[in-house]
C-alpha atoms as a PDB file:
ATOM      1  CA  UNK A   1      11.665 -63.475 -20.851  1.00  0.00           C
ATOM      2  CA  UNK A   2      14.633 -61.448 -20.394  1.00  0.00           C
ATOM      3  CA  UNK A   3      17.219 -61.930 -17.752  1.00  0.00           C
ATOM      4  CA  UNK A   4      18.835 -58.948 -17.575  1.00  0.00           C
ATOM      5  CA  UNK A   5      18.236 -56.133 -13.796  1.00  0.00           C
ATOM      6  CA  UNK A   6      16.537 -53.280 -14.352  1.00  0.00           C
ATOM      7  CA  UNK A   7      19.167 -50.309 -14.290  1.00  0.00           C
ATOM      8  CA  UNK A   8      18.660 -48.248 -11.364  1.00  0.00           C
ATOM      9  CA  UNK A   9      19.166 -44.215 -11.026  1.00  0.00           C
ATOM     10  CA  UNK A  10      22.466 -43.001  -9.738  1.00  0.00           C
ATOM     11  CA  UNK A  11      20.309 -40.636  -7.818  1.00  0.00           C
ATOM     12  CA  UNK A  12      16.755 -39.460  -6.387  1.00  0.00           C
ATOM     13  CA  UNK A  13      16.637 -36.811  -8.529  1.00  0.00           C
ATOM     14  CA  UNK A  14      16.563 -39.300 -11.586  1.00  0.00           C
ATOM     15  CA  UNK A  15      14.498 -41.697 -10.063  1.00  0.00           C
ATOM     16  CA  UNK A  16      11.765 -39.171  -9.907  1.00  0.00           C
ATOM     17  CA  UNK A  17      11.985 -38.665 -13.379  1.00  0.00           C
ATOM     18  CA  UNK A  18      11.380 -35.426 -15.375  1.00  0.00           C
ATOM     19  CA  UNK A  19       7.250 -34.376 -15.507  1.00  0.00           C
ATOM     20  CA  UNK A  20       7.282 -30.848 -16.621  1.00  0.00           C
ATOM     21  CA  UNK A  21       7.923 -30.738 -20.221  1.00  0.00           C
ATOM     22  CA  UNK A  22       7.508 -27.177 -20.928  1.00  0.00           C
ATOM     23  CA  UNK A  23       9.842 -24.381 -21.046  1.00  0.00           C
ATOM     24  CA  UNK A  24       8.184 -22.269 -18.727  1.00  0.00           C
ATOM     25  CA  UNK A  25       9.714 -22.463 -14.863  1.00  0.00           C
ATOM     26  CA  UNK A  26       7.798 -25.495 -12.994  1.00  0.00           C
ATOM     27  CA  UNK A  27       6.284 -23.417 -10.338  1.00  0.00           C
ATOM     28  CA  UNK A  28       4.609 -21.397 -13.296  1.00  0.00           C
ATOM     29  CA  UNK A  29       2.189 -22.194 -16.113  1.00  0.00           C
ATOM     30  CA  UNK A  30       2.755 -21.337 -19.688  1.00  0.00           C
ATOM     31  CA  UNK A  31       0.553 -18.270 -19.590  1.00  0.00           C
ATOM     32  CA  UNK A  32       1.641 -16.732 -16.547  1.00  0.00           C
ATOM     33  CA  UNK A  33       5.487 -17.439 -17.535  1.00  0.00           C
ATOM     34  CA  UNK A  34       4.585 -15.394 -20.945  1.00  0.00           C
ATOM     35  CA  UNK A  35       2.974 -12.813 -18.958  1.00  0.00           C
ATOM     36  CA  UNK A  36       5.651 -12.564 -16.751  1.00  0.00           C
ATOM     37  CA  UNK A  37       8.001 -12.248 -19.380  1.00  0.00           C
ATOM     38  CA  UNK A  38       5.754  -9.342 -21.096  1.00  0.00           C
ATOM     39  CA  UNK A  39       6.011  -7.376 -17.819  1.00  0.00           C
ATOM     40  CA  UNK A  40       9.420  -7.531 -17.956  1.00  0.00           C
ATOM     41  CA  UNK A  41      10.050  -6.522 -21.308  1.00  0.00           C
ATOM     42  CA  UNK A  42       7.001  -3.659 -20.877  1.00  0.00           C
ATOM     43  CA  UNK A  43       8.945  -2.700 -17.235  1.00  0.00           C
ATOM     44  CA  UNK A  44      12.361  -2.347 -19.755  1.00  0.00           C
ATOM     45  CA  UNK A  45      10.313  -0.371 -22.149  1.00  0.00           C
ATOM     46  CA  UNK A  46       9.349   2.134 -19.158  1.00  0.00           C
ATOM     47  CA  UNK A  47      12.467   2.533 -18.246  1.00  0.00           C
ATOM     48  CA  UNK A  48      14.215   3.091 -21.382  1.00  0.00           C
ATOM     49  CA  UNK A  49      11.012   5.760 -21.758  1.00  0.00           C
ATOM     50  CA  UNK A  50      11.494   7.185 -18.157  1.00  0.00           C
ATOM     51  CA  UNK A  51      15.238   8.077 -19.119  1.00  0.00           C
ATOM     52  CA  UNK A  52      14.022   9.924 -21.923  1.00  0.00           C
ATOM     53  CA  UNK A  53      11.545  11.878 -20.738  1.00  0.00           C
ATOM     54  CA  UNK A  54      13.752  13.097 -17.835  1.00  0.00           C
ATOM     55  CA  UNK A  55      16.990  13.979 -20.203  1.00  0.00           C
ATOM     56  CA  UNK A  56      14.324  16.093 -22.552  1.00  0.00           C
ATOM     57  CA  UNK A  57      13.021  17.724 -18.926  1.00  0.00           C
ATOM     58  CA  UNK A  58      16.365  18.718 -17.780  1.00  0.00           C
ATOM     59  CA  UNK A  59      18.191  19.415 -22.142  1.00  0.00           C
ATOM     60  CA  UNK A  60      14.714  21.927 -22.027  1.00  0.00           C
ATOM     61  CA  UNK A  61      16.060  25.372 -21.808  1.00  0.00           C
ATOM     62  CA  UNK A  62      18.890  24.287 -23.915  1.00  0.00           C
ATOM     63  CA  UNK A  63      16.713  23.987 -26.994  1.00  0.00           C
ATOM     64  CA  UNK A  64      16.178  28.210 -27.126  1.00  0.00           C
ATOM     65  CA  UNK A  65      18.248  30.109 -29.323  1.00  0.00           C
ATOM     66  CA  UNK A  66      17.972  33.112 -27.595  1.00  0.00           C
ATOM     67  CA  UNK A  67      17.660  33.635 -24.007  1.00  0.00           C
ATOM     68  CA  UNK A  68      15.272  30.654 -22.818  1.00  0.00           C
ATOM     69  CA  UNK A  69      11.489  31.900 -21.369  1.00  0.00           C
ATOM     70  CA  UNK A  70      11.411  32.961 -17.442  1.00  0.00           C
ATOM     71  CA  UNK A  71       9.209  29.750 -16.335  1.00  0.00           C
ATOM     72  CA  UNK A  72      11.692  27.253 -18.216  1.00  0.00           C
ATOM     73  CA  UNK A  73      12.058  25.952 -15.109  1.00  0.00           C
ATOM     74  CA  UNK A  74       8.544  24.630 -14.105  1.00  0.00           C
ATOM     75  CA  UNK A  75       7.948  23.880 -17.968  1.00  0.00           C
ATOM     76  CA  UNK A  76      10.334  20.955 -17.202  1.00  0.00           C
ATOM     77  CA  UNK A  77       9.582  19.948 -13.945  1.00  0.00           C
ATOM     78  CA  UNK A  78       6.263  17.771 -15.226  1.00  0.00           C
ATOM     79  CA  UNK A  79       8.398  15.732 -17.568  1.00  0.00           C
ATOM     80  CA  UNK A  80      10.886  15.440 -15.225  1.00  0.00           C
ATOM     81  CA  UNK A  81       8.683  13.759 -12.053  1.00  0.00           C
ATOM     82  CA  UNK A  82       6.919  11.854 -14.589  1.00  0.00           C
ATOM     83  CA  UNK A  83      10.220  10.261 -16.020  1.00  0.00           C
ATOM     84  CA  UNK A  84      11.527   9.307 -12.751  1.00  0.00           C
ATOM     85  CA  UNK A  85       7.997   8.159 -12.012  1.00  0.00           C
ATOM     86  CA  UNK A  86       8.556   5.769 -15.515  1.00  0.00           C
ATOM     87  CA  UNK A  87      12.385   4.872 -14.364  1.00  0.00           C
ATOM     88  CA  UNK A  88      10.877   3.912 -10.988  1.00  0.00           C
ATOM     89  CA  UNK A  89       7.582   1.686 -11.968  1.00  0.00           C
ATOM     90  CA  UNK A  90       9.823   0.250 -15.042  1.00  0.00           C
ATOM     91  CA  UNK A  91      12.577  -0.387 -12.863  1.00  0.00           C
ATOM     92  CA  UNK A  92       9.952  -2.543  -9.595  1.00  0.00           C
ATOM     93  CA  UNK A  93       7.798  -4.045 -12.283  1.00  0.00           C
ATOM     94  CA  UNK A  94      11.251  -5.646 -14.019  1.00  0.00           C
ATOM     95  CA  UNK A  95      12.255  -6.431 -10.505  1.00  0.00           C
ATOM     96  CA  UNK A  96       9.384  -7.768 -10.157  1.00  0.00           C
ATOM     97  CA  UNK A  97       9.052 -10.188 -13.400  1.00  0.00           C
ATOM     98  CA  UNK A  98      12.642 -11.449 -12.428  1.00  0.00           C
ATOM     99  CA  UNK A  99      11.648 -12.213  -8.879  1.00  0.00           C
ATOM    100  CA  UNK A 100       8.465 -13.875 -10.008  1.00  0.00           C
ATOM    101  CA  UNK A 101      10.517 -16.570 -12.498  1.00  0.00           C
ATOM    102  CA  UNK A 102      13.247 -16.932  -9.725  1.00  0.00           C
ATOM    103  CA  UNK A 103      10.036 -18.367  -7.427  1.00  0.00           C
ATOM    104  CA  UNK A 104      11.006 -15.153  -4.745  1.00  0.00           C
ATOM    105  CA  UNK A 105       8.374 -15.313  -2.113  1.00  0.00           C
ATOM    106  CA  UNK A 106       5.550 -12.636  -2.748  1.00  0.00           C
ATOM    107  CA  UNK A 107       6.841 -11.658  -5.595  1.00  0.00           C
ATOM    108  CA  UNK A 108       3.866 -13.135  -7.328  1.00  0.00           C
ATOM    109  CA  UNK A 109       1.621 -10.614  -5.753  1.00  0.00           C
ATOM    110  CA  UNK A 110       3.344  -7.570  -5.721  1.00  0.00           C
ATOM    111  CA  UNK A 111       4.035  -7.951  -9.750  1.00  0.00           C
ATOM    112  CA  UNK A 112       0.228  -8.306 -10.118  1.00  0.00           C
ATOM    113  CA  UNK A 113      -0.500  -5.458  -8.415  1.00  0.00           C
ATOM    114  CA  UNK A 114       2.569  -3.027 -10.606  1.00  0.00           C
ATOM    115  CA  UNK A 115       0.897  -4.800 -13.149  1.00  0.00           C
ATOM    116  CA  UNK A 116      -2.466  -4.129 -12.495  1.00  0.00           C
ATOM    117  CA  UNK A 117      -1.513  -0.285 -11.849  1.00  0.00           C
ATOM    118  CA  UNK A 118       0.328  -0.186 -14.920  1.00  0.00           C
ATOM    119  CA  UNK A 119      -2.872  -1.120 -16.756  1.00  0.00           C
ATOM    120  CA  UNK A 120      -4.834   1.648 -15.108  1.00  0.00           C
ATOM    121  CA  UNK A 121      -2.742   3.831 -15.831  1.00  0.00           C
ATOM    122  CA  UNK A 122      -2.094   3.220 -19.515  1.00  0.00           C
ATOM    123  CA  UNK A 123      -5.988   3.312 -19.402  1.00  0.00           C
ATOM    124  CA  UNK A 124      -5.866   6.537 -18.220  1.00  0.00           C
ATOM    125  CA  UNK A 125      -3.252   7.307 -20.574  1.00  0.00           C
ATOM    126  CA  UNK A 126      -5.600   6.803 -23.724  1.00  0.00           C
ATOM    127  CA  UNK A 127      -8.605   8.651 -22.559  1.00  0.00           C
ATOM    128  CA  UNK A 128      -6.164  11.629 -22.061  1.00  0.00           C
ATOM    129  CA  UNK A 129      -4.470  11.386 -25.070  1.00  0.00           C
ATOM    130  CA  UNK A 130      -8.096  11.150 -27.197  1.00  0.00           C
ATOM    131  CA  UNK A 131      -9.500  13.719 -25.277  1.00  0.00           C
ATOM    132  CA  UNK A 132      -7.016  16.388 -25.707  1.00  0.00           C
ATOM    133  CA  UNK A 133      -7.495  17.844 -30.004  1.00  0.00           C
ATOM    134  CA  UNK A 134      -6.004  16.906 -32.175  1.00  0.00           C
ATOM    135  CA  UNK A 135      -5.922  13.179 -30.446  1.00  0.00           C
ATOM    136  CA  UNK A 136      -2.794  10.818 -31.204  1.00  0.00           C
ATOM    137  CA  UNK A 137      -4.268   7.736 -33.279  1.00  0.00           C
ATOM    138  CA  UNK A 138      -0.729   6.116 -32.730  1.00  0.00           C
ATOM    139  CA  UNK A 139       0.075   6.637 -29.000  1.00  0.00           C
ATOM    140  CA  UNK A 140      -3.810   5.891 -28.427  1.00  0.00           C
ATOM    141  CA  UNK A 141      -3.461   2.540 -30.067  1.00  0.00           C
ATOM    142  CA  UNK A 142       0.011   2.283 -28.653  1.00  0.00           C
ATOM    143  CA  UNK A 143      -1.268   2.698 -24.628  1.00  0.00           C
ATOM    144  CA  UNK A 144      -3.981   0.359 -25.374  1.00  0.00           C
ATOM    145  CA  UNK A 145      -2.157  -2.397 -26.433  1.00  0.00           C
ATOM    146  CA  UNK A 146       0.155  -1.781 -23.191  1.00  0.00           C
ATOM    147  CA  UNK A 147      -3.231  -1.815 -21.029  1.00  0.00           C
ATOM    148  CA  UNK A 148      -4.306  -5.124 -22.223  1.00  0.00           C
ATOM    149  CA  UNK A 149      -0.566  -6.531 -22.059  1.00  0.00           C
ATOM    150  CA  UNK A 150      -0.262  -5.283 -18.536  1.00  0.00           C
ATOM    151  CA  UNK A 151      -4.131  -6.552 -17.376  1.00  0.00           C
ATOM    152  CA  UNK A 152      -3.859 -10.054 -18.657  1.00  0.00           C
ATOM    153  CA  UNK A 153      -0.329 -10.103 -16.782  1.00  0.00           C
ATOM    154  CA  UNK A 154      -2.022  -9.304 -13.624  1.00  0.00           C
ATOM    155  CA  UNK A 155      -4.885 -11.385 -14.001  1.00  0.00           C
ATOM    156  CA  UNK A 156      -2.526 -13.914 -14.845  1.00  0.00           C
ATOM    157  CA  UNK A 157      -0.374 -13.384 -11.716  1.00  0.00           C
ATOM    158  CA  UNK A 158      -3.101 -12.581  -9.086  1.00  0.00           C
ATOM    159  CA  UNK A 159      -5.417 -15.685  -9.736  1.00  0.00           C
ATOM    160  CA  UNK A 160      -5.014 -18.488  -7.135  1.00  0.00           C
ATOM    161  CA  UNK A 161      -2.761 -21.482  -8.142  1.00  0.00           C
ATOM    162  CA  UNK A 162      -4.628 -24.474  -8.786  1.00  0.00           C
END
């Protein structure tokens, strides 16, 4: 028998005690919280991608010796849309990833469904770049490994919570 009191909390917050012993944010479970941080890092990627796809759209004409061809203009205009199209999707699903760790209502959702686009479109991205001779082992293998990063993500951030 001891005689000593029990010491009591200085606080609520202590007297609940800590549960979550992880170091994923409590609202999240270790696999979504690691799939949230690969759509960040992939929504980086994009971006950093996006900017350099648009600077080789508008540096194109530059790259002639000579006088540059007549349709310069809409040779670059492709690469141009499509790296503001990276900048912007890079840009929403970072947003995104940040918003869903930070517990940001809806955020959940909507960076399932960037992710879930992102996927289809990296799918998209490999049967165009096998189709088209002579086909790109590397980006192939390098736009399927984004598809698979970007669908577990969103299956990860569109199933229900338990």
């Amino acid at each position: 028998m001891t005689s000593r009191r029990p010491v009591r909390a200085a606080s609520a917050a202590g007297a609940r005690g800590r549960t979550h012993h992880s170091l994923a944010p409590s609202h999240l479970s270790e696999a979504t919280a690691a799939a949230t941080v690969a759509v960040i890092v992939g929504g980086v990627a994009l971006v950093i991608t996006g900017v350099g796809m648009t600077a080789m759209a508008l540096t194109l004409s530059a790259r002639y010796a000579g006088d540059p061809p007549p349709d310069v203009g809409t040779l670059s205009l492709l690469p141009a849309l499509g790296g503001i199209g990276l900048i912007a999707l890079g840009g929403l699903l970072t947003a995104g990833g940040v918003g869903v760790l930070a517990a940001a209502r809806r955020s959940r959702l909507a960076t399932g469904v960037l992710a879930a686009i992102s996927a289809a479109l990296s799918a998209i991205g490999v049967v165009v770049v096998m189709a088209r001779p002579p086909a790109d082992v590397v980006l192939a293998v390098a736009l399927t490994v984004a598809m698979l990063v970007f669908g577990v993500a969103a299956i990860l951030l569109l199933r229900p919570r338990r």
